[in-house]
Protein backbone atom coordinates (compact mmCIF):
# COMPACT_ATOMS: atom_id res chain seq x y z
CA UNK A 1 35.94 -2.30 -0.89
CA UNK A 2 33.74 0.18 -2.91
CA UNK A 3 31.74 -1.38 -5.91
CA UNK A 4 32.56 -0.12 -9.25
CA UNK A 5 29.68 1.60 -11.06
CA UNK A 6 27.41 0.03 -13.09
CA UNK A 7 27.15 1.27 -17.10
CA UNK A 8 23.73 2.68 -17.71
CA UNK A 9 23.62 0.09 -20.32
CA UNK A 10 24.09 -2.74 -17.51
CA UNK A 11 22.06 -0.72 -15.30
CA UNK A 12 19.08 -0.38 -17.72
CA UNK A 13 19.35 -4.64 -18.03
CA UNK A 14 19.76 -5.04 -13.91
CA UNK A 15 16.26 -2.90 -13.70
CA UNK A 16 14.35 -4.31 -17.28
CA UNK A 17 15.11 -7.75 -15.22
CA UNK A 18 13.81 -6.11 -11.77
CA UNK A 19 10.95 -4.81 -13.61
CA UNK A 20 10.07 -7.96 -14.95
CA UNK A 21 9.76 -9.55 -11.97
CA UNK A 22 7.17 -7.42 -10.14
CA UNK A 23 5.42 -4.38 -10.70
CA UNK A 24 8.16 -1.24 -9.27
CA UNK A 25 7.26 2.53 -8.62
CA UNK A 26 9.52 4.44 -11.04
CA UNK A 27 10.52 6.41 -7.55
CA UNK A 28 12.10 3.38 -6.51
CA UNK A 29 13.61 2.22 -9.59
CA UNK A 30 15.71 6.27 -9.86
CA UNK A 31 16.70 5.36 -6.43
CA UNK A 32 18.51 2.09 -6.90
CA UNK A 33 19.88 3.03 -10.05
CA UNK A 34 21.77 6.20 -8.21
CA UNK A 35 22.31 3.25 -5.42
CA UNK A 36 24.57 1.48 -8.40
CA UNK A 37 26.56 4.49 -9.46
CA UNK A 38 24.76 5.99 -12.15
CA UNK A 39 24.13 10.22 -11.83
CA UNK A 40 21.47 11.83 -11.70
CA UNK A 41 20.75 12.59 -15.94
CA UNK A 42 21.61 8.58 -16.51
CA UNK A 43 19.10 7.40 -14.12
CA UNK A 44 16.14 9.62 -15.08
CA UNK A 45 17.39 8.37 -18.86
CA UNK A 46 17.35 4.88 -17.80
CA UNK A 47 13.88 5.17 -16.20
CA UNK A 48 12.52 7.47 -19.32
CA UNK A 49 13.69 4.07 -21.26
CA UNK A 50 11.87 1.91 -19.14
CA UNK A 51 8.96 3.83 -18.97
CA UNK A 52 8.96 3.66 -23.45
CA UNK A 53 9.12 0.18 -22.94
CA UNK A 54 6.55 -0.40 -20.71
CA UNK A 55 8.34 -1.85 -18.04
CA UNK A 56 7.46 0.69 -15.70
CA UNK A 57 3.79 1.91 -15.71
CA UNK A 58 2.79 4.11 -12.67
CA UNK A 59 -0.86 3.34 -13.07
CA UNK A 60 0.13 -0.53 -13.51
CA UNK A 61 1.87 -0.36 -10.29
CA UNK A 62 -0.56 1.82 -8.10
CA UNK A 63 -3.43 -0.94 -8.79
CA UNK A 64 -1.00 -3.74 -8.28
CA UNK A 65 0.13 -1.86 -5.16
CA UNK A 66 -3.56 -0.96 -4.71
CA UNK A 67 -5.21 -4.53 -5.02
CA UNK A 68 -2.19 -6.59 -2.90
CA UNK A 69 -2.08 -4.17 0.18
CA UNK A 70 -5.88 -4.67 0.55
CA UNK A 71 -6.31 -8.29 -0.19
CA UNK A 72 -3.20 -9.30 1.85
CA UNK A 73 -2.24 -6.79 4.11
CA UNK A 74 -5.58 -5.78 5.04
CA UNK A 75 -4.50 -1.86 4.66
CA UNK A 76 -7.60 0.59 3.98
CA UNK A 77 -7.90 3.26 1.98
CA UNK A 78 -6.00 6.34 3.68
CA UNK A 79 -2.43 4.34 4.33
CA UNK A 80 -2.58 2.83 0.97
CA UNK A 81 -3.02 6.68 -0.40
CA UNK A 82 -0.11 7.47 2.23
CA UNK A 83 2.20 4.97 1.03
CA UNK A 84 1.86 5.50 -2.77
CA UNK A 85 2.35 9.03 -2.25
CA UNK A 86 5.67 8.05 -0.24
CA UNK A 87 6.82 6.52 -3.63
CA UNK A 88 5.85 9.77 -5.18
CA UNK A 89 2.55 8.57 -7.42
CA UNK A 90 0.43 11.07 -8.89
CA UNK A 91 -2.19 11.75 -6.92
CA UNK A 92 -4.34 11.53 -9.87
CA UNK A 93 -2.96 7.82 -10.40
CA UNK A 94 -3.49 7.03 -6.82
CA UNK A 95 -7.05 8.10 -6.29
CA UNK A 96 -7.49 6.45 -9.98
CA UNK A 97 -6.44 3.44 -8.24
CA UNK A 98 -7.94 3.54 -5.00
CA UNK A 99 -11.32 3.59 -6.99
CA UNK A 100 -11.18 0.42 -7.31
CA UNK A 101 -12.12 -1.08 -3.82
CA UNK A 102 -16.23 -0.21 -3.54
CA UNK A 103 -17.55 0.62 0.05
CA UNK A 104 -18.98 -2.29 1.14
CA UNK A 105 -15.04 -4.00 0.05
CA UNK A 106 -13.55 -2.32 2.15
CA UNK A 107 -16.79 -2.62 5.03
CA UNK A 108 -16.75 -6.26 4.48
CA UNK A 109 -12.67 -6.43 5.27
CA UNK A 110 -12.96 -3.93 8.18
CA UNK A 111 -15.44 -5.92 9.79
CA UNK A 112 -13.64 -9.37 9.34
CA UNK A 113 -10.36 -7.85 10.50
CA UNK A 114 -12.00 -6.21 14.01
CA UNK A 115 -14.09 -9.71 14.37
CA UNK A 116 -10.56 -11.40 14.72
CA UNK A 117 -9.17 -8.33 16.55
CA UNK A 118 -12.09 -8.76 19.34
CA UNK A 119 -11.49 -12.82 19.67
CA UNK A 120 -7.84 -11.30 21.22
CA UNK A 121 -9.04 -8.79 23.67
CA UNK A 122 -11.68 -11.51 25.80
CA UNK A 123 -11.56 -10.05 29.49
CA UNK A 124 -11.34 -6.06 28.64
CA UNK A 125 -14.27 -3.92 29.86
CA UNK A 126 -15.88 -2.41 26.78
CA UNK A 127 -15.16 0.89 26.67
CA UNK A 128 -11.25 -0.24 26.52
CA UNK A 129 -12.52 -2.96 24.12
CA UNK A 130 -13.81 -0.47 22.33
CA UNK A 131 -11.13 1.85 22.01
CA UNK A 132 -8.56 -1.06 21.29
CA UNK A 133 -10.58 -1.68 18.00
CA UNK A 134 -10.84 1.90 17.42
CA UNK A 135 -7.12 2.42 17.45
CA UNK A 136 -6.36 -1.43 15.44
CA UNK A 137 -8.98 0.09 12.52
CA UNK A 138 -7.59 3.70 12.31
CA UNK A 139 -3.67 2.17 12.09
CA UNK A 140 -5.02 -0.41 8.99
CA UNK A 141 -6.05 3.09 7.43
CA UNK A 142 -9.45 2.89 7.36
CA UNK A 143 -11.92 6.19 7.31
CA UNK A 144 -12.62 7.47 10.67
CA UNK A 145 -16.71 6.91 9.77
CA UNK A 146 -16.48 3.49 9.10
CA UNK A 147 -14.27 2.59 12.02
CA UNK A 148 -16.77 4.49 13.97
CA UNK A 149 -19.63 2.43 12.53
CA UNK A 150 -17.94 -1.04 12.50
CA UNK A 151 -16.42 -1.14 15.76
CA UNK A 152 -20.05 -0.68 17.04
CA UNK A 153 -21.47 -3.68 14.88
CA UNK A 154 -18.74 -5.88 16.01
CA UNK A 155 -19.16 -4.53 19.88
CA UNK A 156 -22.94 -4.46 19.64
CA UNK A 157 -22.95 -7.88 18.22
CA UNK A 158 -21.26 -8.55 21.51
CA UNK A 159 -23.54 -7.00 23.58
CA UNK A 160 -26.27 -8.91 21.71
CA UNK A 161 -24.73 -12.68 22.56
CA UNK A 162 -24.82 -11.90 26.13
């Protein structure tokens, strides 16, 4: 049984009411308004509205997006950047965003992250140690340098115990 189509008038409600909610990429908002039956023109009208009603903000979202990937996810800089420009966010906007996390943030998380990492690979030799936290770092999207340079802290801190 195929759903009828929403008016944009309903439509505009459904997404004020999404919008409301939580912060939402104005990507992702065109999409499920096309999901509910509106064209093309209506949904790019509906998001325009939102938009003029500041229930979509692009900047809003990217430092939302921005701040809860990296607090709670644990996500470094270069697959946040990836994923807000999968939802199509200026890259102006994004790197706007991804100023706010300072160096030693995003040091300080790497380092707690690869300390936990380590506590599950007891047993490994390590130059596969090594490489295990090398590969864990560069998939949370950190920088290649500073995966480089905390893996050996947290492995010569290691080394150090013995």
């Amino acid at each position: 049984m195929k759903k009828k189509p929403l008016s944009p008038e309903r439509a505009l409600n459904r997404a004020a009411a999404l919008c409301s909610r939580s912060e939402q990429a104005p990507h992702d908002i065109l999409t499920k308004l096309t999901g509910w039956g509106l064209d093309e023109r209506q949904a790019e009208q509906v998001v325009q509205c939102l938009t003029e009603l500041h229930f979509l903000d692009e900047q809003r979202y990217a430092n939302a997006f921005v701040h809860d990937k990296f607090r709670f996810n644990g996500w470094g800089r270069l697959k946040i950047a990836f994923m807000l420009r999968q939802k199509h966010i200026n890259p102006d906007i994004i790197n706007e965003a991804l100023a706010q996390l300072t160096a030693q943030e995003c040091q300080n998380q790497l380092l707690e992250l690869l300390q936990a990492k380590k506590h599950t690979l007891t047993g490994k030799e390590p130059a596969a140690m090594r490489a295990s936290l090398l590969r864990f770092a560069a998939l949370r999207g950190y920088e290649p340098d500073l995966c480089y340079a905390c893996v050996s802290r947290v492995i010569g801190n290691e080394e150090s115990e013995d």
